[in-house]
N, C-alpha and C. Protein backbone atom coordinates (compact mmCIF):
# COMPACT_ATOMS: atom_id res chain seq x y z
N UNK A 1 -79.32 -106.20 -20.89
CA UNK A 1 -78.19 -105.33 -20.60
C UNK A 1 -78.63 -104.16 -19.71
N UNK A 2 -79.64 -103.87 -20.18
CA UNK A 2 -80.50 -102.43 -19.01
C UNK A 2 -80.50 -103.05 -17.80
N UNK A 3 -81.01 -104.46 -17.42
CA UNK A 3 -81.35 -104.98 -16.12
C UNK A 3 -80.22 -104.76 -15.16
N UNK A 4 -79.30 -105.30 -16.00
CA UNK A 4 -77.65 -105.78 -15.49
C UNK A 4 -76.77 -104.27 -15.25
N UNK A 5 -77.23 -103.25 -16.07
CA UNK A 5 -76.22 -102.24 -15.54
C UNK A 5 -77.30 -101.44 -14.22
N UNK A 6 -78.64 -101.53 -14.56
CA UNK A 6 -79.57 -100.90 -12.88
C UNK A 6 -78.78 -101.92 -11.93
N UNK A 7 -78.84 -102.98 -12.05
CA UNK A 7 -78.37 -103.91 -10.67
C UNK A 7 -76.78 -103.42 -10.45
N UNK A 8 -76.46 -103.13 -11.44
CA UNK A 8 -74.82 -102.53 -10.88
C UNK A 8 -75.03 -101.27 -10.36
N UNK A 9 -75.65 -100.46 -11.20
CA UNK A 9 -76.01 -99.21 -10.02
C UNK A 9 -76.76 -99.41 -8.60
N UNK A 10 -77.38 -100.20 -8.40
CA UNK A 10 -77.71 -100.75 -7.21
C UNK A 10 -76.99 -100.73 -6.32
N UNK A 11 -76.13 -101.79 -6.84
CA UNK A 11 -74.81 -102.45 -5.54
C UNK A 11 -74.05 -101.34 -5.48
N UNK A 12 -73.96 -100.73 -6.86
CA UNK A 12 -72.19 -99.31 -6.46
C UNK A 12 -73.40 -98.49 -5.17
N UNK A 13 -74.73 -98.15 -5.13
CA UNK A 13 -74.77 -97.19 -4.41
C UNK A 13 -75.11 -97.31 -2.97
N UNK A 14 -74.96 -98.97 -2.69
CA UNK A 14 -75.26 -99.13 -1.84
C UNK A 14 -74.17 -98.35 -0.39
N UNK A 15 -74.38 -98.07 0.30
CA UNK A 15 -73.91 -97.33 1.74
C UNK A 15 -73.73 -98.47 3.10
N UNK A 16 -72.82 -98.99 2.96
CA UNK A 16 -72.51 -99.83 4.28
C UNK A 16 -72.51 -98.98 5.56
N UNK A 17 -72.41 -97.66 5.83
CA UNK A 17 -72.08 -97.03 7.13
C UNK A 17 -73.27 -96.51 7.57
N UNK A 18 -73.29 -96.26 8.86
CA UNK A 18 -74.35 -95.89 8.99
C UNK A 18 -74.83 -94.72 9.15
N UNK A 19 -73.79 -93.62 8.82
CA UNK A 19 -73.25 -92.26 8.80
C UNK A 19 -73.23 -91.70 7.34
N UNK A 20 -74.20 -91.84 6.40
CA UNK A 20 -74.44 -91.47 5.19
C UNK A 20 -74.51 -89.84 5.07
N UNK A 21 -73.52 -89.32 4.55
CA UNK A 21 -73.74 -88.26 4.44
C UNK A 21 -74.86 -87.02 3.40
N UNK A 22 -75.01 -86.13 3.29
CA UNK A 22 -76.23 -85.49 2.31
C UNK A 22 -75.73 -85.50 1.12
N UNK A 23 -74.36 -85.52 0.71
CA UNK A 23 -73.90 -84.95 -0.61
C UNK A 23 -73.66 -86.98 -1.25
N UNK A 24 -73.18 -87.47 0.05
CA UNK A 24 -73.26 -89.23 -0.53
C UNK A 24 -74.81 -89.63 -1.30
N UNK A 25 -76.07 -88.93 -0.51
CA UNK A 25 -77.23 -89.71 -0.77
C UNK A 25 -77.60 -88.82 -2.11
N UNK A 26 -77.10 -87.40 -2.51
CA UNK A 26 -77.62 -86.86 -3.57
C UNK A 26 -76.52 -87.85 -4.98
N UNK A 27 -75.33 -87.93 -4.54
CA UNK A 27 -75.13 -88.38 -5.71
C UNK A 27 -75.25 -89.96 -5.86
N UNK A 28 -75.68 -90.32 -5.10
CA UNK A 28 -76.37 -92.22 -5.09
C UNK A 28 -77.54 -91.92 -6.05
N UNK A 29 -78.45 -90.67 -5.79
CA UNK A 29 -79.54 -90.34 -6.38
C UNK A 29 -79.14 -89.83 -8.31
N UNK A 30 -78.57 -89.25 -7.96
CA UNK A 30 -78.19 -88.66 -9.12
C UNK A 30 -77.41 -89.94 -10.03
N UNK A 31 -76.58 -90.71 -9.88
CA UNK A 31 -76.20 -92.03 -10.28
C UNK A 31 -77.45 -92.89 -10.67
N UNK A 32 -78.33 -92.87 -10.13
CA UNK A 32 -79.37 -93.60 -10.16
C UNK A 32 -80.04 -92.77 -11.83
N UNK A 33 -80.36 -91.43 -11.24
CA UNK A 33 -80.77 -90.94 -12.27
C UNK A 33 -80.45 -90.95 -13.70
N UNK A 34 -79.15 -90.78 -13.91
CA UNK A 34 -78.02 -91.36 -14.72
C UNK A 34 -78.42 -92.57 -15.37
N UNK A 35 -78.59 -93.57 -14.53
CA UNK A 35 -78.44 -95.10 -15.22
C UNK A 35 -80.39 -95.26 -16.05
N UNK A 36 -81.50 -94.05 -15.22
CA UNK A 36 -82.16 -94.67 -16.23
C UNK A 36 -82.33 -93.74 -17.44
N UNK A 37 -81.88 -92.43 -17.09
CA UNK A 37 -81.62 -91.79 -18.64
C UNK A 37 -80.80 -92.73 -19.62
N UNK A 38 -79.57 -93.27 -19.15
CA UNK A 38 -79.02 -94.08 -19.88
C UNK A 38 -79.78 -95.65 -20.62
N UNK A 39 -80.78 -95.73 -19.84
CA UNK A 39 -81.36 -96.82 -19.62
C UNK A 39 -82.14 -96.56 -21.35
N UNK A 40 -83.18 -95.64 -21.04
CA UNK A 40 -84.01 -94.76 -21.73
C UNK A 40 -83.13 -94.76 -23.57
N UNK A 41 -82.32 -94.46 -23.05
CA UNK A 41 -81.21 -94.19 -24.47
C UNK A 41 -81.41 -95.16 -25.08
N UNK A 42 -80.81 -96.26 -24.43
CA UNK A 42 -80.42 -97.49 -24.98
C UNK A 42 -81.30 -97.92 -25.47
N UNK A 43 -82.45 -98.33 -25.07
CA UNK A 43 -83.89 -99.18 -25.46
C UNK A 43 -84.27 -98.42 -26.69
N UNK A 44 -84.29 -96.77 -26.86
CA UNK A 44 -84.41 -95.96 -27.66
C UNK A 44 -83.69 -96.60 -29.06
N UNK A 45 -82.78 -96.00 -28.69
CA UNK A 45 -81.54 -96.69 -29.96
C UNK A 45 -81.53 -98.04 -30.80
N UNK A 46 -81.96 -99.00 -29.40
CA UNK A 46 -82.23 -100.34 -30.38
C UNK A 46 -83.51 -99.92 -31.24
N UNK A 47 -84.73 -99.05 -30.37
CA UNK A 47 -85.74 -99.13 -31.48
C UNK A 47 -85.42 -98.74 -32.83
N UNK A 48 -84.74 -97.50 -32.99
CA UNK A 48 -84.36 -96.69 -33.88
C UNK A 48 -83.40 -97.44 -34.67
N UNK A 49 -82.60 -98.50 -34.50
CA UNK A 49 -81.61 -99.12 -35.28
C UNK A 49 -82.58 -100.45 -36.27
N UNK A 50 -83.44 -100.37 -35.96
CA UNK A 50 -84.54 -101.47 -36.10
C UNK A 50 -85.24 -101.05 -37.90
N UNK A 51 -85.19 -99.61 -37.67
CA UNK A 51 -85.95 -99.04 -38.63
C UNK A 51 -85.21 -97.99 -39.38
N UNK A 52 -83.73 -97.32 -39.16
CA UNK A 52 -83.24 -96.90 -39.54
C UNK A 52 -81.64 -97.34 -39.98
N UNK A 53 -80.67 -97.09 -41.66
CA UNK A 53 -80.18 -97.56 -41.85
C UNK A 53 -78.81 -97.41 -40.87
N UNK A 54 -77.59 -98.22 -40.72
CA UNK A 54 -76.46 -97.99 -39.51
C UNK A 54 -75.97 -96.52 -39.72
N UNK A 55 -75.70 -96.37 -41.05
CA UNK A 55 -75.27 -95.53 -41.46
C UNK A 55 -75.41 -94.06 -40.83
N UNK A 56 -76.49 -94.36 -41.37
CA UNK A 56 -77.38 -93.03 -40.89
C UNK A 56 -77.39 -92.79 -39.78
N UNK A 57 -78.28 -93.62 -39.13
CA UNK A 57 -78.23 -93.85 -37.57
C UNK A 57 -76.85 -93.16 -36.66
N UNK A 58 -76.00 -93.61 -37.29
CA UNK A 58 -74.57 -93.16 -36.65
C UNK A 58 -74.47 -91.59 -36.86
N UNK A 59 -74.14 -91.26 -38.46
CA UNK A 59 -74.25 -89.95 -38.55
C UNK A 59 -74.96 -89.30 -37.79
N UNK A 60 -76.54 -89.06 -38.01
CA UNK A 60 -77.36 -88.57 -36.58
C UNK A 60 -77.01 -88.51 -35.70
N UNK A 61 -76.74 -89.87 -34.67
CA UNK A 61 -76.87 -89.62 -33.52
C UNK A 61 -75.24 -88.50 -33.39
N UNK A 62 -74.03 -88.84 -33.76
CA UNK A 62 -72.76 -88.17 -33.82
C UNK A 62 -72.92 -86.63 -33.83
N UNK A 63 -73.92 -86.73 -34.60
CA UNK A 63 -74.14 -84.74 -35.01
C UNK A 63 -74.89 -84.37 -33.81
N UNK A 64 -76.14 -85.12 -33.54
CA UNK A 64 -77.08 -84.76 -32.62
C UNK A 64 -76.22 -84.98 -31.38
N UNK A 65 -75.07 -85.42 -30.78
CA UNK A 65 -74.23 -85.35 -29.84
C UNK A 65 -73.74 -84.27 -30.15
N UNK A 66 -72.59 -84.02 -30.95
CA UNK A 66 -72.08 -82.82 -31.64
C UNK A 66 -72.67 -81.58 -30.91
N UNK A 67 -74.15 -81.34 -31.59
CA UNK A 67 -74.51 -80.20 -31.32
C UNK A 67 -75.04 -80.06 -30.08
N UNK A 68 -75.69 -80.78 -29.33
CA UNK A 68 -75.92 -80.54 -27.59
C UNK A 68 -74.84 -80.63 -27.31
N UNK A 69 -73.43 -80.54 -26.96
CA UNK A 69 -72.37 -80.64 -26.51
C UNK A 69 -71.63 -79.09 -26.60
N UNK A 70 -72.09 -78.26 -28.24
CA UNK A 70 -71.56 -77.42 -28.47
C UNK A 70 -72.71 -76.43 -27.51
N UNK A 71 -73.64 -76.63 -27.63
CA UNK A 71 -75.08 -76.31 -26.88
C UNK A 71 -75.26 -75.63 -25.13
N UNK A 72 -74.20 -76.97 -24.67
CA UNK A 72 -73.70 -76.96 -23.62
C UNK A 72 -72.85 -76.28 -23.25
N UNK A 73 -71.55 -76.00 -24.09
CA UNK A 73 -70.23 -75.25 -23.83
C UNK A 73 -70.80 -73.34 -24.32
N UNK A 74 -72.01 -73.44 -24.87
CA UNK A 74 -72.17 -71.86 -25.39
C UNK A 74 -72.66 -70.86 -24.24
């Protein structure tokens, strides 16, 4: 699933013109960046679901969203 969503970020960032602008190539970059933090998550999570109960797992991660979010808005 990691492989398959980098290869979609791939193709979305690809630039057919040949007139690429600076703010197009930062956020191709930044998209990119995106997909392997996301990437990172994911592989994370399966480890962590491996060894920890759903339950739990959920609660955590919900709160630990929760609070970087509130983290963010302060």
């Amino acid at each position: 699933a990691v492989l398959l969503a980098l290869c979609g970020v791939a193709l979305f960032t690809q630039d057919v013109s040949e007139s690429a602008s600076h703010a197009s190539s930062t956020g191709d970059a930044l998209c990119v960046v995106a997909a392997g933090f996301y990437a990172t998550y994911d592989l994370r999570l399966f480890s962590w679901g491996k060894r920890v109960a759903p339950r739990t797992l959920i609660t955590g991660k919900i709160a630990t969203q929760a609070l970087l979010s509130i983290l963010l808005l302060a």
